[in-house]
Protein backbone atom coordinates (compact mmCIF):
# COMPACT_ATOMS: atom_id res chain seq x y z
CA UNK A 1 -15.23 -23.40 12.99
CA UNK A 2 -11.79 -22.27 13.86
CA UNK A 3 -10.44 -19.71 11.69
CA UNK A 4 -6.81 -18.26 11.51
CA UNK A 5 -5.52 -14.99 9.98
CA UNK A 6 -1.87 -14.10 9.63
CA UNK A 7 -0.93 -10.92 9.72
CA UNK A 8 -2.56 -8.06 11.88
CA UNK A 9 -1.82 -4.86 9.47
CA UNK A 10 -4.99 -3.19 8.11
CA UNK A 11 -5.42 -5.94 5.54
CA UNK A 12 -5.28 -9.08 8.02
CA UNK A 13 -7.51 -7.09 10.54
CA UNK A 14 -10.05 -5.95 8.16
CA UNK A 15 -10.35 -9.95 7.00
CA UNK A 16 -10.95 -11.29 10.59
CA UNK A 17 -13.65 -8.07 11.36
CA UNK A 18 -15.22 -9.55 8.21
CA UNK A 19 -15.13 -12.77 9.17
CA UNK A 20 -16.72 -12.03 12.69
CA UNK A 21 -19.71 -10.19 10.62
CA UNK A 22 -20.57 -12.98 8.74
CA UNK A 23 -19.29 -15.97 10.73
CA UNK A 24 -20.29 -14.97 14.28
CA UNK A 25 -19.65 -18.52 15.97
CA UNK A 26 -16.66 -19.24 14.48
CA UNK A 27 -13.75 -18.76 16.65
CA UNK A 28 -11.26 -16.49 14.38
CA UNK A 29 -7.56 -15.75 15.90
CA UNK A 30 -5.32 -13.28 14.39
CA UNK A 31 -1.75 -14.23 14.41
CA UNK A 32 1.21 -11.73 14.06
CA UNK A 33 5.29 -11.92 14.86
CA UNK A 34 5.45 -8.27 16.41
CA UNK A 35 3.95 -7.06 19.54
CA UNK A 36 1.77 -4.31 17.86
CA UNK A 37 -0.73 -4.31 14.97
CA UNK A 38 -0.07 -2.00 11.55
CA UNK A 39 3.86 -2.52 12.34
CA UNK A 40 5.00 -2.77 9.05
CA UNK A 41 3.23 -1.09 5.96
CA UNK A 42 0.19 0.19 7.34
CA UNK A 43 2.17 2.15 9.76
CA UNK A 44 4.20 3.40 7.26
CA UNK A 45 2.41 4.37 4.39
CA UNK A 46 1.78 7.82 2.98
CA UNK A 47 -2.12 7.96 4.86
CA UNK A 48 -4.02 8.57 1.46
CA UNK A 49 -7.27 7.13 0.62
CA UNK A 50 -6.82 6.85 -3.23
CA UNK A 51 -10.00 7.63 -5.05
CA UNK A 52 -9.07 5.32 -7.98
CA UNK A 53 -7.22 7.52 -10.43
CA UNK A 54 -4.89 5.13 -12.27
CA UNK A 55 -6.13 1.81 -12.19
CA UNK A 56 -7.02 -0.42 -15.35
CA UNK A 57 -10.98 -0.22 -15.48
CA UNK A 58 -12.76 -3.27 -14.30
CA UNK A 59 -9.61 -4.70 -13.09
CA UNK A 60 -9.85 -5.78 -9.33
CA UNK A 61 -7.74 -3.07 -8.45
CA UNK A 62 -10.22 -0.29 -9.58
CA UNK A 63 -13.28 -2.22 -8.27
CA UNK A 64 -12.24 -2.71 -4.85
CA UNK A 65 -11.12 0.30 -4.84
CA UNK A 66 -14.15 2.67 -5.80
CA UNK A 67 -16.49 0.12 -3.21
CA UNK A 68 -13.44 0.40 -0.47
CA UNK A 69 -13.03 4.06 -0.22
CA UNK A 70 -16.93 4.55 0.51
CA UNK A 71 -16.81 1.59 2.86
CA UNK A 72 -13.51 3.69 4.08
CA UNK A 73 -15.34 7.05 4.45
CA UNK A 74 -18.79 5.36 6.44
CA UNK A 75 -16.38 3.73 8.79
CA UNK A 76 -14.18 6.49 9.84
CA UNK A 77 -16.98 8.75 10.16
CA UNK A 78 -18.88 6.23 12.67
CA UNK A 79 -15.70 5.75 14.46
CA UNK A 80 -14.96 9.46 14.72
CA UNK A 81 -11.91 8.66 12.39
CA UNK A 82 -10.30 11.67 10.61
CA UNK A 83 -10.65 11.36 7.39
CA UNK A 84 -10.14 14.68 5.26
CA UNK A 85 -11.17 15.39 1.66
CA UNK A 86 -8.35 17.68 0.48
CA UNK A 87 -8.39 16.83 -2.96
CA UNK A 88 -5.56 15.85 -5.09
CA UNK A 89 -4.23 17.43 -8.09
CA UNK A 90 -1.77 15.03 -11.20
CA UNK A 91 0.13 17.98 -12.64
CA UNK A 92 1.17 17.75 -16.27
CA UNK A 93 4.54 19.58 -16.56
CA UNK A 94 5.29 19.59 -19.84
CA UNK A 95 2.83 19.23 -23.21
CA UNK A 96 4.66 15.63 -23.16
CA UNK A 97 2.80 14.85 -20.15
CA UNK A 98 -0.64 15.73 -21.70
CA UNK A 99 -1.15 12.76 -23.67
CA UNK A 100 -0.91 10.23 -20.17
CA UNK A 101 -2.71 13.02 -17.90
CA UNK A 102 -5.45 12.39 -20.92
CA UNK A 103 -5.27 8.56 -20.37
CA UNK A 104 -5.74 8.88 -16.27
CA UNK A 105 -8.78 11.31 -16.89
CA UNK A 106 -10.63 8.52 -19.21
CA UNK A 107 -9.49 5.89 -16.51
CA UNK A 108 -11.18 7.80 -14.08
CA UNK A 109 -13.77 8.73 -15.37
CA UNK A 110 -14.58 5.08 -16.22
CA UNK A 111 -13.63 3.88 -12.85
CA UNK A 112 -16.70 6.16 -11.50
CA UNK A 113 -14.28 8.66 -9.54
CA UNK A 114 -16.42 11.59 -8.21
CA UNK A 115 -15.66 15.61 -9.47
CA UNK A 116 -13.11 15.38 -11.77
CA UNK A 117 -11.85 18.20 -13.84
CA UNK A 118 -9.37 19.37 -16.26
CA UNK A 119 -7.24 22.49 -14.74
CA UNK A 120 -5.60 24.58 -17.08
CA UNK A 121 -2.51 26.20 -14.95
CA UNK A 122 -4.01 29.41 -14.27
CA UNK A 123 -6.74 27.02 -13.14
CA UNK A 124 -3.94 24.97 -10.99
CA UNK A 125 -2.70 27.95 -9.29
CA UNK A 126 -5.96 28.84 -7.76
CA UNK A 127 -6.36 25.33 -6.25
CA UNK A 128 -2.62 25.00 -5.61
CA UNK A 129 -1.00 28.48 -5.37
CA UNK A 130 2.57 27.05 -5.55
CA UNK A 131 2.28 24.52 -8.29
CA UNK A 132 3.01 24.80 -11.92
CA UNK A 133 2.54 22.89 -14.99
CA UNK A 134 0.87 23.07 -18.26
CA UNK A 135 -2.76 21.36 -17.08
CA UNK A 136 -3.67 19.31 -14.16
CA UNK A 137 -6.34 16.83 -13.18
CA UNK A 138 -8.14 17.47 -10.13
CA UNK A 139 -10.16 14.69 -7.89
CA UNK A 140 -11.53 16.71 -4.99
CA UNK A 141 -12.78 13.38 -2.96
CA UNK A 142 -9.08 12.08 -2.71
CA UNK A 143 -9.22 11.75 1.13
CA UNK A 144 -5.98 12.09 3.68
CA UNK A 145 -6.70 9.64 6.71
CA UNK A 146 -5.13 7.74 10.33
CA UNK A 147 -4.53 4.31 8.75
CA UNK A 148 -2.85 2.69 11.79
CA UNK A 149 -5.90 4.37 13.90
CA UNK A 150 -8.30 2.53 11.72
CA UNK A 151 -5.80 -0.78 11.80
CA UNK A 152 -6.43 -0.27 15.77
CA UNK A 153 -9.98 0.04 15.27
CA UNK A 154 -10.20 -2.60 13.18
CA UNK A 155 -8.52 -5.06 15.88
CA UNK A 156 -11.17 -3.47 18.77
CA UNK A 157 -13.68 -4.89 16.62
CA UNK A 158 -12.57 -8.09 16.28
CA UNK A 159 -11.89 -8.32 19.43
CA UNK A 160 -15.57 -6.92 20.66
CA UNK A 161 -16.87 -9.66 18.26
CA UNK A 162 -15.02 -12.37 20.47
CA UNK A 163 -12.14 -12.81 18.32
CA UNK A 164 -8.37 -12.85 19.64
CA UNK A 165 -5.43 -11.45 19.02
CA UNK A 166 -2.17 -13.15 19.36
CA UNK A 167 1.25 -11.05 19.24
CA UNK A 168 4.61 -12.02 19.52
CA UNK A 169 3.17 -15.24 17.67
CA UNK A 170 5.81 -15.88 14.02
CA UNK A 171 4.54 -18.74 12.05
CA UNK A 172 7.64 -20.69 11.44
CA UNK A 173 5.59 -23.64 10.15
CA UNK A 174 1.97 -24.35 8.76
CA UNK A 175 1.29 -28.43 8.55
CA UNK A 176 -2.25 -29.89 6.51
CA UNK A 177 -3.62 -32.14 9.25
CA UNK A 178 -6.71 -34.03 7.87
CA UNK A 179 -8.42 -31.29 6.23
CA UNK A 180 -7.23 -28.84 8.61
CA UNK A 181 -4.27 -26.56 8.98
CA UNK A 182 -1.61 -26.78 11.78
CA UNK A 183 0.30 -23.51 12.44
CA UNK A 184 3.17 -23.14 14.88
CA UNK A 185 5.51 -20.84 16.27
CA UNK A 186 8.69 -21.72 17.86
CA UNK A 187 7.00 -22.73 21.10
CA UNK A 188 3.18 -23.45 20.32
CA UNK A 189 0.80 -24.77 17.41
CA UNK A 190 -2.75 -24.29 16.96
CA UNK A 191 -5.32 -25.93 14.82
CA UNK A 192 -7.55 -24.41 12.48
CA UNK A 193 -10.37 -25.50 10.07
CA UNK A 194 -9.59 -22.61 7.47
CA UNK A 195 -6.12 -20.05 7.57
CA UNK A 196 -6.17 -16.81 5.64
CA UNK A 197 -2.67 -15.21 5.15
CA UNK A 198 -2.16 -11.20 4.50
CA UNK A 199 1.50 -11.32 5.70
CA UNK A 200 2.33 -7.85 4.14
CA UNK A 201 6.00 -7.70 3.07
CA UNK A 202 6.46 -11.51 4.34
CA UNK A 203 3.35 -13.09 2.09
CA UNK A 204 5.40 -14.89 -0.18
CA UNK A 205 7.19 -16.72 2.85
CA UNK A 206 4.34 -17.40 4.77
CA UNK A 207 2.13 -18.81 1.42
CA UNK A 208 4.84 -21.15 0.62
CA UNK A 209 4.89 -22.68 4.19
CA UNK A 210 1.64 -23.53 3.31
CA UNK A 211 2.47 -25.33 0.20
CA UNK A 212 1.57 -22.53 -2.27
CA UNK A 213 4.03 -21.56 -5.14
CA UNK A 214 7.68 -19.82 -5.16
CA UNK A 215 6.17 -16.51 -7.52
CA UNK A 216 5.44 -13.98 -7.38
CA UNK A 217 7.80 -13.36 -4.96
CA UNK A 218 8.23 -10.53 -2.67
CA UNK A 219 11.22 -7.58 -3.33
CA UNK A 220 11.11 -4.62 -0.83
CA UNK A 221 11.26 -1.17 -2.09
CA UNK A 222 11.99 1.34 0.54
CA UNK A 223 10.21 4.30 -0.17
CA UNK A 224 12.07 7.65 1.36
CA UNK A 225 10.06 10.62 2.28
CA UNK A 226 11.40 14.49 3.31
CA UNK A 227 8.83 16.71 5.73
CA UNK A 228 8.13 20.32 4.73
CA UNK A 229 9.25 22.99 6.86
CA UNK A 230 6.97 25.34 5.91
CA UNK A 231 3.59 22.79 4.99
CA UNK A 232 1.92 25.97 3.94
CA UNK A 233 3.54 25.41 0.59
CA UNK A 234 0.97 22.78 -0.10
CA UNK A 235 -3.08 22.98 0.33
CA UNK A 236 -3.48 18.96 -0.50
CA UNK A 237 -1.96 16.38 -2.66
CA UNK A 238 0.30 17.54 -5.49
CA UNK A 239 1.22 14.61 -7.86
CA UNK A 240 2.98 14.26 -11.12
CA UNK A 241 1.87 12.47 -14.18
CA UNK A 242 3.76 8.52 -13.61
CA UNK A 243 5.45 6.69 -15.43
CA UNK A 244 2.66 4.15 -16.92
CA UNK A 245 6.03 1.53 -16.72
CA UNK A 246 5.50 0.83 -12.63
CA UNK A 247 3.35 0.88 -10.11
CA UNK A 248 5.02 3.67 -8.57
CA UNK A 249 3.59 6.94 -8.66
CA UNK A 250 6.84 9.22 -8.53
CA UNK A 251 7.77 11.99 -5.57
CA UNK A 252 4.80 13.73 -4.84
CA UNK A 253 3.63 16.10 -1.83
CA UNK A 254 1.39 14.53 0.84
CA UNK A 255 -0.64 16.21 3.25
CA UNK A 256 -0.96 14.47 6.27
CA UNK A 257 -3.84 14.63 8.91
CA UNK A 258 -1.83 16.31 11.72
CA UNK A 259 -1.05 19.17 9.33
CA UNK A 260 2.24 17.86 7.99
CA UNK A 261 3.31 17.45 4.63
CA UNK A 262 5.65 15.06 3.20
CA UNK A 263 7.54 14.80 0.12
CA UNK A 264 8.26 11.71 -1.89
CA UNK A 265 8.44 8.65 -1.51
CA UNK A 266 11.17 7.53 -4.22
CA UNK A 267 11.86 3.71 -4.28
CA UNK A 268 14.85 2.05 -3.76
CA UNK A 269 15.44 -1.30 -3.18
CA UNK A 270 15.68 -2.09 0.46
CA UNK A 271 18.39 -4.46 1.43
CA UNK A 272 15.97 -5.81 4.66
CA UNK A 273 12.12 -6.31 4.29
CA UNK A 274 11.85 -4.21 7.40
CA UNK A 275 14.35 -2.36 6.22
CA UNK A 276 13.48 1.20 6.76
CA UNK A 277 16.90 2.81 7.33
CA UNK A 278 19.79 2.63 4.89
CA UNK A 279 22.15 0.66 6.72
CA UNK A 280 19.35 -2.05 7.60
CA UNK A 281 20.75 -5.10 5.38
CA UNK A 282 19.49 -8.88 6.33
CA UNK A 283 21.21 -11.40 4.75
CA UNK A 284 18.71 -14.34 4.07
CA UNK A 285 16.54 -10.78 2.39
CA UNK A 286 19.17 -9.91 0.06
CA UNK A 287 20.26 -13.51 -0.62
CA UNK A 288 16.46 -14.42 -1.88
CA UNK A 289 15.96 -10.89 -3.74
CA UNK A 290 19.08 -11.63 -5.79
CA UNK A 291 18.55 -15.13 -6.25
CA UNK A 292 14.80 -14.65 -7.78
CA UNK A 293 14.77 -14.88 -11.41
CA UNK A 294 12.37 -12.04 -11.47
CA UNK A 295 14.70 -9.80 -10.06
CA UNK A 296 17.46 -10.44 -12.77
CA UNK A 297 15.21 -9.83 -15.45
CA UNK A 298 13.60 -6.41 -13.63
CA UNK A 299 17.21 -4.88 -13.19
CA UNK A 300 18.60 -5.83 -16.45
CA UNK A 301 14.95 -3.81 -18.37
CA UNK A 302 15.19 -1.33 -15.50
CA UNK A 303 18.53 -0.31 -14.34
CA UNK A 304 18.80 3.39 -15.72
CA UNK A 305 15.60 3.99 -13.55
CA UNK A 306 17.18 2.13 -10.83
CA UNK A 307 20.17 4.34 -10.77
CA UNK A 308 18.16 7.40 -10.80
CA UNK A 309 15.99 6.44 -7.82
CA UNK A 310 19.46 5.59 -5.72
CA UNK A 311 21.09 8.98 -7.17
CA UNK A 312 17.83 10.73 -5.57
CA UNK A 313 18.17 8.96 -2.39
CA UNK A 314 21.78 9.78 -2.11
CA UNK A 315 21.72 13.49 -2.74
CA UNK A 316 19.31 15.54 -1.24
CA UNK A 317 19.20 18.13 -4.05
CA UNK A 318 18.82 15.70 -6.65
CA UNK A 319 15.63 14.63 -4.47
CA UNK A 320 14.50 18.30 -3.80
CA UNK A 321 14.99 18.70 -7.77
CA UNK A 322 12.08 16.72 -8.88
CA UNK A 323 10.21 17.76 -6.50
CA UNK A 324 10.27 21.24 -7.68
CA UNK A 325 9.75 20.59 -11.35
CA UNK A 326 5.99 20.90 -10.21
CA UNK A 327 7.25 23.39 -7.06
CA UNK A 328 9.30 25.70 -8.43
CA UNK A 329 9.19 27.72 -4.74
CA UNK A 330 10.47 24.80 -3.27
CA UNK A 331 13.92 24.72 -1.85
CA UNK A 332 16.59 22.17 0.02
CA UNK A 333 16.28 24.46 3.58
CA UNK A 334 12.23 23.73 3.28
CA UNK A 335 12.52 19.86 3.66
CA UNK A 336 14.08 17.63 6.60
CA UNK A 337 14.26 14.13 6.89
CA UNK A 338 11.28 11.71 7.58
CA UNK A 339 11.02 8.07 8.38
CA UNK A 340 10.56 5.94 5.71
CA UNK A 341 8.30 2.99 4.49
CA UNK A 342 9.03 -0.34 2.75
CA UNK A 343 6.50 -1.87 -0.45
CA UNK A 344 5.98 -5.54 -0.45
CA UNK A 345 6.72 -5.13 -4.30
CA UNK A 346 5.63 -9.18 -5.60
CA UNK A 347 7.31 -9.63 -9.24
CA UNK A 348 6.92 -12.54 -10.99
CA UNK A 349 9.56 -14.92 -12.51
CA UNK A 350 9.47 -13.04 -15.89
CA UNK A 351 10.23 -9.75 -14.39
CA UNK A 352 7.11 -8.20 -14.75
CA UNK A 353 5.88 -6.13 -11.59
CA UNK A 354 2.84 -7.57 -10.22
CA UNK A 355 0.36 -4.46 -10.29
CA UNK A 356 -3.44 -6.18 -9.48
CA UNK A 357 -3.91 -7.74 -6.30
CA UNK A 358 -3.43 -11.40 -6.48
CA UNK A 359 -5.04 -13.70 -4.22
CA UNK A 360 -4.77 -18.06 -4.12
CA UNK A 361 -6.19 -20.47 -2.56
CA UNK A 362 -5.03 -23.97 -1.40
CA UNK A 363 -7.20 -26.11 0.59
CA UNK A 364 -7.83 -24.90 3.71
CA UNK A 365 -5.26 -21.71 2.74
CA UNK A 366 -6.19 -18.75 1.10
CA UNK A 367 -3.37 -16.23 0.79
CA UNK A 368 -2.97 -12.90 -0.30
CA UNK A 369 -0.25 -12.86 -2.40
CA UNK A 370 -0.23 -8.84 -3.34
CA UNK A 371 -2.18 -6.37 -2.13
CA UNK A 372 -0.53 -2.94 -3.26
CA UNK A 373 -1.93 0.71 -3.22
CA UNK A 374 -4.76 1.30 -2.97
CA UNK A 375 -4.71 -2.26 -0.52
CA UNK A 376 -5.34 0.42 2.82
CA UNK A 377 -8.05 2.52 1.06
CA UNK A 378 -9.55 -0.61 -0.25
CA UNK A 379 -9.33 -2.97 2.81
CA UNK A 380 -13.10 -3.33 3.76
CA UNK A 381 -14.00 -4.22 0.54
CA UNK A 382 -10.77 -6.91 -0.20
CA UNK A 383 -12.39 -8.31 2.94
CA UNK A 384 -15.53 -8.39 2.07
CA UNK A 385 -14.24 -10.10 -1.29
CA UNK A 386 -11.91 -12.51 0.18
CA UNK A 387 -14.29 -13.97 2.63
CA UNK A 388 -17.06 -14.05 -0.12
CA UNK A 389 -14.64 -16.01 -2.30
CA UNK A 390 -13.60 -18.36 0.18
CA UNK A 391 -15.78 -18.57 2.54
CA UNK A 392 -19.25 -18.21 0.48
């Protein structure tokens, strides 16, 4: 059997090291348009392996999850990984805030998520010295970790198993041939018996070349981040309570594993899928975000929140502002610019932001049609599930 996989960010990778556990004589090939794996999202994410907090219990979200940051753990410890418990803590500001930091400790606690417990803020300031609210939730096992170092480890393993990687390879076309898929580039096609897409921030695109459906479609939110100056403000992962609205979890402060610590991200929308500078715009991007009926009905419900996010991104005290409702010691000469990241956001035609991974399946073509946070911390286990499901 000759199996394809589009896309070599952790997601794509993870699938085809599955797929060489359980299918050792297939031949599997990874395909991907740039010259280096984790290019896109996995090399620009926030590094955070999300314990499972705030997702809907017994959603697919929260399972793969819980199963995916063990998996997560196990590997980067036999790989020699880093992979840091520092703990996280969702700060309740206000007494407004108590009621939702109430509903994310019963989520959690259903979802199985290890150590939890209620701060009070005396309580906060011992864990996090600078941080203030009126309670807190704290999940010691939220991890900090190297996700494009495991991407790369991923692709060594596929690679050790036989498999290939092809770069530089953009699927301009996939063709059914007789049961059987056809994918070309510009210049080349292969053949494959079975084709599994996780095309990241292109996964819309690449699913309808294969014949699947126009929604949800994909809108890219670039996600802007500032770097302490002085990252001994900040022990671990500060968070505020989110808005239960979006899938967005609001400027927070992120340790990172070389000692770092960032602060945001906000979202914006990006005017380029791989748009992760303000002045990146591509046309045929912008044409399809505006011209999806989801988008229309997202910005009309949405706008005021919209506005906000692109007032933030403007003006760098209106950033540093929210970040020190919960960091009061914070201030503007602490931060400096850091590079940014772009969400594959998929919405579908009603508006409605798509928050549970979303997976189809057409013939030969399965395709990953979301795969949002937690998608890195929960890789091994999406691949364990999507080759189970099509492929058992």
């Amino acid at each position: 059997m000759r199996i394809g996989v589009v896309g070599a960010g952790i997601l794509g990778l993870a699938v085809a090291r599955r797929l060489g556990e359980v299918r050792p004589g297939a031949e599997i090939t990874v395909l991907d348009k740039e010259d280096r794996v984790a290019a896109h999202q996995t090399g620009h994410n926030s590094g955070v392996a999300h314990a499972g907090l705030y997702y809907a219990p017994g959603s697919l979200k929260a399972t793969l999850c819980r199963r995916g940051i063990g998996m997560l753990r196990e590997y980067c410890a036999d790989r020699g990984l880093p992979y840091e418990e520092c703990g996280k803590v969702v700060v309740a500001r206000t007494s407004r805030e108590l009621d939702p930091l109430l509903e994310i400790e019963k989520r959690a606690a259903a979802n199985g998520v290890p150590g939890l417990r209620r701060l009070t803020a005396a309580e906060l300031r011992e864990v996090e010295p600078n941080a203030r609210g009126v309670a807190a939730l704290h999940s010691p096992t939220t991890a900090i970790v190297d996700f494009p170092a495991v991407a790369r480890a991923y692709a060594r393993d596929v690679t050790d198993a036989g498999g290939e990687l092809r770069l530089g390879f953009e699927v301009v076309r996939i063709t059914p041939r007789g049961g059987r898929v056809a994918v070309a580039s510009r210049d080349e096609e292969l053949v494959f018996d079975r084709l599994v897409v996780c095309a990241g921030l292109q996964s819309d695109r690449v699913a309808r070349l294969a014949g699947d459906g126009p929604g949800p479609a994909i809108i890219p939110f670039r996600g802007e981040y500032y770097r302490l100056t002085r990252p001994d403000l900040v022990r671990g992962l500060i968070y505020p309570v989110p808005d239960p609205r979006y899938p967005f979890l609001g400027v927070h402060f992120t340790r990172r594993v070389d000692g770092g610590v960032d602060v945001g991200p906000n979202a914006v929308l990006a005017l380029a899928r791989e748009g992760y500078r303000r002045r990146d715009v591509n046309l045929r991007d912008l044409r399809e975000t505006l011209a999806w009926p989801g988008f229309g009905a997202l910005a009309r419900q949405h706008w005021r929140t919209g506005a906000k996010e692109v007032y933030g991104s403007l003006f760098k005290h209106a950033f540093v502002k929210e970040a020190r409702s919960f960091v009061p010691s914070l201030r503007a000469s602490d931060v400096a610019p850091a590079p940014a990241g772009v969400r594959a956001q998929a919405i579908d035609p009603d508006g409605s932001l798509v928050d549970d991974f979303r997976i189809s399946r057409l013939g030969p073509v399965t395709s990953v049609r979301n795969a949002p946070s937690p998608g890195a911390t929960s890789s091994l286990a999406i691949a364990e599930h999507i080759v189970a499901e099509a492929f058992g």
